[in-house]
C-alpha atoms as a PDB file:
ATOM      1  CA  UNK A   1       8.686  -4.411 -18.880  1.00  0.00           C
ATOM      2  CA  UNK A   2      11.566  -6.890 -19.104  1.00  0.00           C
ATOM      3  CA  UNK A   3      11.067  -9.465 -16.298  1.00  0.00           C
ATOM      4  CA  UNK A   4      13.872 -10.895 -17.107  1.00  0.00           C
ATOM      5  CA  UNK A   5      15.839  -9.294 -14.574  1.00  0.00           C
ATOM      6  CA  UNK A   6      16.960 -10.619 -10.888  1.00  0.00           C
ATOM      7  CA  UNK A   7      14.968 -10.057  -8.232  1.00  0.00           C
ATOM      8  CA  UNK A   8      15.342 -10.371  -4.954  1.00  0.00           C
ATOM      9  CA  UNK A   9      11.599 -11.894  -3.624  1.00  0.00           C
ATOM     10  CA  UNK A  10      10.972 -13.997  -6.668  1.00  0.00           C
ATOM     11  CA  UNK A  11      11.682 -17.553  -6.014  1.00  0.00           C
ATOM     12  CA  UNK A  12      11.568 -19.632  -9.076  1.00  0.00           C
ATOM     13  CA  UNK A  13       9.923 -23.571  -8.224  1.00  0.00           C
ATOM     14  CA  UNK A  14       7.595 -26.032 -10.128  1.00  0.00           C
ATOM     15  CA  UNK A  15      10.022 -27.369 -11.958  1.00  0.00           C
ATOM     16  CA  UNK A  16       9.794 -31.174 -11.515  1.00  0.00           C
ATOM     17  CA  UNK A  17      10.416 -34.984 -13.547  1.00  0.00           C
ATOM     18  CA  UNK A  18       7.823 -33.417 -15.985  1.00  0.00           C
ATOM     19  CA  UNK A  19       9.866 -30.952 -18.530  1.00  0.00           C
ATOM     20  CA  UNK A  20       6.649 -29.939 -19.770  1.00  0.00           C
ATOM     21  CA  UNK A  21       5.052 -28.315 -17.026  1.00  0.00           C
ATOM     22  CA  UNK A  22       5.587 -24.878 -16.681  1.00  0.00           C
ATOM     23  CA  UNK A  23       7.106 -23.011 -14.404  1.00  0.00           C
ATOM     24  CA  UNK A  24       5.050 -21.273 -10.842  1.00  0.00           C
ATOM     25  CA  UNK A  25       7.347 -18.626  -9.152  1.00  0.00           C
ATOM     26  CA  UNK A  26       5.623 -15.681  -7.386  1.00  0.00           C
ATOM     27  CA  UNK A  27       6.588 -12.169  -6.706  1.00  0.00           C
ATOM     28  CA  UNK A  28       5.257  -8.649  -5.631  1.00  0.00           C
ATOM     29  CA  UNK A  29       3.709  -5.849  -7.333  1.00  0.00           C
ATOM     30  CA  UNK A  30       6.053  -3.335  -7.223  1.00  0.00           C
ATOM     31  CA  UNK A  31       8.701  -5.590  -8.076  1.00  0.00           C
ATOM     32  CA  UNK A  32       7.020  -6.039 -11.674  1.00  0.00           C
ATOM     33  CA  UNK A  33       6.588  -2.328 -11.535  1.00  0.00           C
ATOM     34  CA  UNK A  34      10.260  -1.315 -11.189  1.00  0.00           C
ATOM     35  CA  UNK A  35      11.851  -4.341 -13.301  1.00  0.00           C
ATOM     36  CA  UNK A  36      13.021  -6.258 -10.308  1.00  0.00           C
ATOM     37  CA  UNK A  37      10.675  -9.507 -10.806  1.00  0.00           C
ATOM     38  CA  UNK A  38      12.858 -12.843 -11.937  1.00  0.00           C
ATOM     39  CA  UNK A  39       9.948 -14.267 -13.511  1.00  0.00           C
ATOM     40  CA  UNK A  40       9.924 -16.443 -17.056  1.00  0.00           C
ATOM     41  CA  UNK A  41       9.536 -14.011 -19.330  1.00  0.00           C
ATOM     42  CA  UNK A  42       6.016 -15.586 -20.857  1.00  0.00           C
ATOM     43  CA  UNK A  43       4.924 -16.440 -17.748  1.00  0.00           C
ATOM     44  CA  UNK A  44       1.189 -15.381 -16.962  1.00  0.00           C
ATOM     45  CA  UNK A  45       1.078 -12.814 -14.367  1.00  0.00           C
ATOM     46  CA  UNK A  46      -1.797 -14.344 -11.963  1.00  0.00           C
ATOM     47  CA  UNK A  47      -2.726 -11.447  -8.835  1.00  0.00           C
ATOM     48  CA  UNK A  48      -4.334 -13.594  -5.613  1.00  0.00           C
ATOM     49  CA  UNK A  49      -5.470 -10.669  -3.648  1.00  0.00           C
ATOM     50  CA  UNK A  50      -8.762 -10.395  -2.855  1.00  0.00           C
ATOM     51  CA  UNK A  51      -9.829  -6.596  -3.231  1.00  0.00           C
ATOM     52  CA  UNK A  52      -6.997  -5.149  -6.019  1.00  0.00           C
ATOM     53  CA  UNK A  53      -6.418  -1.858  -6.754  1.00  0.00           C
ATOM     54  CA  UNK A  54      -6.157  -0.230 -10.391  1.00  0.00           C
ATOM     55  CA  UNK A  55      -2.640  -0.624 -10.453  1.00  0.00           C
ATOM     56  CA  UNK A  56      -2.402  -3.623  -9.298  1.00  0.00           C
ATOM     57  CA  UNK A  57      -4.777  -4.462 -12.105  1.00  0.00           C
ATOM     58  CA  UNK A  58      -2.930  -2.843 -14.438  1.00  0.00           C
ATOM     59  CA  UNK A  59      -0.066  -5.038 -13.597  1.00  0.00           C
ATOM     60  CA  UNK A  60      -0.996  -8.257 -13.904  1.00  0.00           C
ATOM     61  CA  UNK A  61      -2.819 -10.040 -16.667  1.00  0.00           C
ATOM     62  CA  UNK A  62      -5.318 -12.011 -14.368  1.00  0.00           C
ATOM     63  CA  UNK A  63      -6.486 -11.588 -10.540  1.00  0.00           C
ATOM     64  CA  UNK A  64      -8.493 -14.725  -8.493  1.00  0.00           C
ATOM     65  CA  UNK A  65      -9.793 -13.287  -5.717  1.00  0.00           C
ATOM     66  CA  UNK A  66     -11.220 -16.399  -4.617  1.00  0.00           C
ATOM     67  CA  UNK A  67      -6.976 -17.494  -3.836  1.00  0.00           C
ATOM     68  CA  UNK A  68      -6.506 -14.029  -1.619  1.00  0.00           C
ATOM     69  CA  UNK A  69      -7.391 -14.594   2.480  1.00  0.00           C
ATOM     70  CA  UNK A  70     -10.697 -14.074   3.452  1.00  0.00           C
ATOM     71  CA  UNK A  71     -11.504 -11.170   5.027  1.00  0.00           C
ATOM     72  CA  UNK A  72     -11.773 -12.029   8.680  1.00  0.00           C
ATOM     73  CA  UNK A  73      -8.685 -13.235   8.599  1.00  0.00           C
ATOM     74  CA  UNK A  74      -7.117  -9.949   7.234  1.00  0.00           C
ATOM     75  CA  UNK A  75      -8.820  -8.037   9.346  1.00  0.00           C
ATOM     76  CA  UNK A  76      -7.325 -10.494  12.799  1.00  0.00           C
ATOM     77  CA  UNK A  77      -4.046  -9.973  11.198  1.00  0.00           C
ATOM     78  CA  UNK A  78      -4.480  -6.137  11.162  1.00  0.00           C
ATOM     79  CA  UNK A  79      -6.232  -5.746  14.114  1.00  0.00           C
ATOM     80  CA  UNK A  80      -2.996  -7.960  15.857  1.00  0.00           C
ATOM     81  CA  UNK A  81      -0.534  -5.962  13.775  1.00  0.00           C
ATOM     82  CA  UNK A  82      -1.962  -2.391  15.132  1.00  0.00           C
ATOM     83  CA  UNK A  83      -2.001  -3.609  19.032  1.00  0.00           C
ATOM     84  CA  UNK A  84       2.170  -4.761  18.031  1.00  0.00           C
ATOM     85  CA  UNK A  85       2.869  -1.794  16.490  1.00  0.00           C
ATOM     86  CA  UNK A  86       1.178   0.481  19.559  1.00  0.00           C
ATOM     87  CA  UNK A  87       3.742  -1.240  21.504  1.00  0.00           C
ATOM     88  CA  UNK A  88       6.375   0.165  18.940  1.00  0.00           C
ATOM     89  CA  UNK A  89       7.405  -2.812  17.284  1.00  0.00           C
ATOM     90  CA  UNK A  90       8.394  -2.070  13.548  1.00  0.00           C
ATOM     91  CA  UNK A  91       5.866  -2.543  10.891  1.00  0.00           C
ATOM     92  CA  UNK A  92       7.540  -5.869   9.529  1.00  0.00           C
ATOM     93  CA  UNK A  93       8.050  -7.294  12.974  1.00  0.00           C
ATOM     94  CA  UNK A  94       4.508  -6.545  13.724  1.00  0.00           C
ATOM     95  CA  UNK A  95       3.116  -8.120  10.343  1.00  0.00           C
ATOM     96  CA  UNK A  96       4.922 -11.147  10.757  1.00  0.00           C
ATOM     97  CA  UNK A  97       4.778 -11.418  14.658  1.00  0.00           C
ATOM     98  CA  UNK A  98       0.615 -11.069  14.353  1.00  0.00           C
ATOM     99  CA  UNK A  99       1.039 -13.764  11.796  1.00  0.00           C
ATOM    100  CA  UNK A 100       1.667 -16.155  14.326  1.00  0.00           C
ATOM    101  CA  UNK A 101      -0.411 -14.377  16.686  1.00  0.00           C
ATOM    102  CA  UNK A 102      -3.629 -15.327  14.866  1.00  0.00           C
ATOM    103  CA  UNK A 103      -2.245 -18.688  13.481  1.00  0.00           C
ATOM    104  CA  UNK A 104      -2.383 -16.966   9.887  1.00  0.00           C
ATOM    105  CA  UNK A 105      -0.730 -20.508   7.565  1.00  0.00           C
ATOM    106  CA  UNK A 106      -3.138 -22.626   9.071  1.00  0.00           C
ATOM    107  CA  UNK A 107      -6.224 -20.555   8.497  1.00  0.00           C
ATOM    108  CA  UNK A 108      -5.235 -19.941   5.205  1.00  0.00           C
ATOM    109  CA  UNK A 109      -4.778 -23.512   4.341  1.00  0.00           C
ATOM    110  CA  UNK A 110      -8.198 -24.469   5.839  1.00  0.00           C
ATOM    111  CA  UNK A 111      -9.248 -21.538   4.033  1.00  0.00           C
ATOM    112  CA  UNK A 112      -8.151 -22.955   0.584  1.00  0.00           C
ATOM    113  CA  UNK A 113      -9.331 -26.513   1.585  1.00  0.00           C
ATOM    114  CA  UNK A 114     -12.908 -25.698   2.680  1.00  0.00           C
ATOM    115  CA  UNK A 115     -13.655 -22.982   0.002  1.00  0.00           C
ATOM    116  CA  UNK A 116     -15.051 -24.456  -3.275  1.00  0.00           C
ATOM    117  CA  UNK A 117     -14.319 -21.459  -4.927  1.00  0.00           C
ATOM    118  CA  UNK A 118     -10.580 -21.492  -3.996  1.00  0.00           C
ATOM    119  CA  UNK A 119     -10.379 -25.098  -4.611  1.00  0.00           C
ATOM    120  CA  UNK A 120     -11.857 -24.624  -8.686  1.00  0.00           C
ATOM    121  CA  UNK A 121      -9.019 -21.851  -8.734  1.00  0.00           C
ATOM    122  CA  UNK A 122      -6.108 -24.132  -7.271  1.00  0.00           C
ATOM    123  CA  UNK A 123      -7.140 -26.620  -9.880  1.00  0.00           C
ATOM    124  CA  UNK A 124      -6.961 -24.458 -12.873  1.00  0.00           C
ATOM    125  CA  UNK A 125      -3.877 -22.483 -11.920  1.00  0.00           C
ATOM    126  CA  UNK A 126      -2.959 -26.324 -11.437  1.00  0.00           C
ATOM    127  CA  UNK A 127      -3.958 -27.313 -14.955  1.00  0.00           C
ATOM    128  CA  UNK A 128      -2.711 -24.758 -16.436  1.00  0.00           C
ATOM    129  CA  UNK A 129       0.871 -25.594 -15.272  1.00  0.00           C
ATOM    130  CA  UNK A 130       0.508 -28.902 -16.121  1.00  0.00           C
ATOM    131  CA  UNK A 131      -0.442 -27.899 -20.001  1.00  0.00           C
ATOM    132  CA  UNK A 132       3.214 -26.106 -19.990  1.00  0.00           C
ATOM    133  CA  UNK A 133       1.809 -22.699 -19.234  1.00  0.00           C
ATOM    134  CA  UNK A 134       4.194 -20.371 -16.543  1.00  0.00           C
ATOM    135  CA  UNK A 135       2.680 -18.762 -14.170  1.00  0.00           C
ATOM    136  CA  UNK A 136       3.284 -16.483 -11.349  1.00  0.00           C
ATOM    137  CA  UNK A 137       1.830 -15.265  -8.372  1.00  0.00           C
ATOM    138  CA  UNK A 138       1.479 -11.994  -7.515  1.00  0.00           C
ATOM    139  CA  UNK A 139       0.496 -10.321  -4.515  1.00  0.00           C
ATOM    140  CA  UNK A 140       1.571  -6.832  -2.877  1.00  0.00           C
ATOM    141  CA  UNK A 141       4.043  -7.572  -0.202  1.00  0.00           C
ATOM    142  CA  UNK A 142       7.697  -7.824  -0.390  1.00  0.00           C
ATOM    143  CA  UNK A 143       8.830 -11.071   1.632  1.00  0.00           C
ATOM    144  CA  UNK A 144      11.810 -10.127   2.139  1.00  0.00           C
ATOM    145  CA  UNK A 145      10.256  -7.965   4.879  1.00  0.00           C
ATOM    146  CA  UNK A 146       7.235  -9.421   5.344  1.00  0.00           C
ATOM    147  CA  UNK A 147       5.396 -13.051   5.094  1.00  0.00           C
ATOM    148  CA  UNK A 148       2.866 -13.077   2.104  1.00  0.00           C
ATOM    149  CA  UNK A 149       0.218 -15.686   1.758  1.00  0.00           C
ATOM    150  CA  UNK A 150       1.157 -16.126  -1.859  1.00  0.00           C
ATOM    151  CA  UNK A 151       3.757 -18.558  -0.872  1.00  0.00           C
ATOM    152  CA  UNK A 152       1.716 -20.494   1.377  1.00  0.00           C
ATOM    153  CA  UNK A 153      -0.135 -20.619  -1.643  1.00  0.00           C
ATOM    154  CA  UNK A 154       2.662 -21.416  -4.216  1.00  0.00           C
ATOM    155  CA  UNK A 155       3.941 -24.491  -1.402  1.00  0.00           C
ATOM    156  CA  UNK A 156       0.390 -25.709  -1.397  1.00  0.00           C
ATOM    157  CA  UNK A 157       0.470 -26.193  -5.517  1.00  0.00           C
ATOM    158  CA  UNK A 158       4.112 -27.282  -5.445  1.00  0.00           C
ATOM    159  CA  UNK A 159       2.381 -29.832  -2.896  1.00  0.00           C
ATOM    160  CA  UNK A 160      -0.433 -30.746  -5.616  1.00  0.00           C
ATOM    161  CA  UNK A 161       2.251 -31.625  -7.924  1.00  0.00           C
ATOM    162  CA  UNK A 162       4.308 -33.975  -5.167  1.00  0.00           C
ATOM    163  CA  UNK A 163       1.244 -36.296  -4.647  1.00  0.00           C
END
């Protein structure tokens, strides 16, 4: 697969005062699958969805399940998104408007701030960057249409990096 290519939902960041760090961008599944991804072309493909498929397996080179949303709050968000969608709002407009419905970013946030398990993930995806390795994200929506936690989740390391 040549991820060189442009993409249109990869979003290329992490680059700071420190030329040795490596490079965090993130991107979607299918992306990878179809040669859309802009991501370095050595980067480490790291899934953050908590119950993967095959293929999604099959597309990345690592998954931490402890960096997807817990459970609960997937369920809220689908639960939210169904009630939107019986009022026939589209399915991206309903994704994104139960988002905010639920208070999705701040969950998540607390989510990755209260879970040891989430926390020893952040700081080896963390280390890892900081040793020179590139790394990206990878997750199953397109956020182009819809909001993904995997850039909450790429801001929040970014963040790590600011302080």
């Amino acid at each position: 697969m040549n991820r060189e290519d442009g993409g249109p939902d990869s979003d290329r960041t992490g680059r700071g005062p420190d030329a040795d760090r490596g490079d965090l961008t993130d991107t979607y599944v299918a992306a990878l699958q179809h040669d859309l991804a802009d991501v370095p072309p050595d980067a480490t493909l790291v899934g953050v969805v908590r119950k993967p498929t095959s293929w999604f397996h099959a597309a990345v080179d690592e998954n931490r399940p402890e960096l997807g949303p817990p459970a609960d709050l997937l369920e809220s968000v689908r639960e939210a998104e169904d009630e939107l969608k019986m009022r026939s709002i589209c399915e991206e407009e309903a994704h994104n408007a139960a988002w905010d419905q639920v208070g999705f970013s701040e969950a998540y946030r607390v989510h990755l701030e209260g879970s040891s398990e989430a926390e020893a993930a952040l700081a080896d995806i963390q280390k890892r960057l900081e040793d020179g390795e590139s790394i990206a994200l990878v997750c199953y929506e397109n956020t182009e249409k819809k909001r993904c936690h995997r850039t909450i989740l790429r801001e929040v390391l970014e963040g790590r990096f600011r302080d």
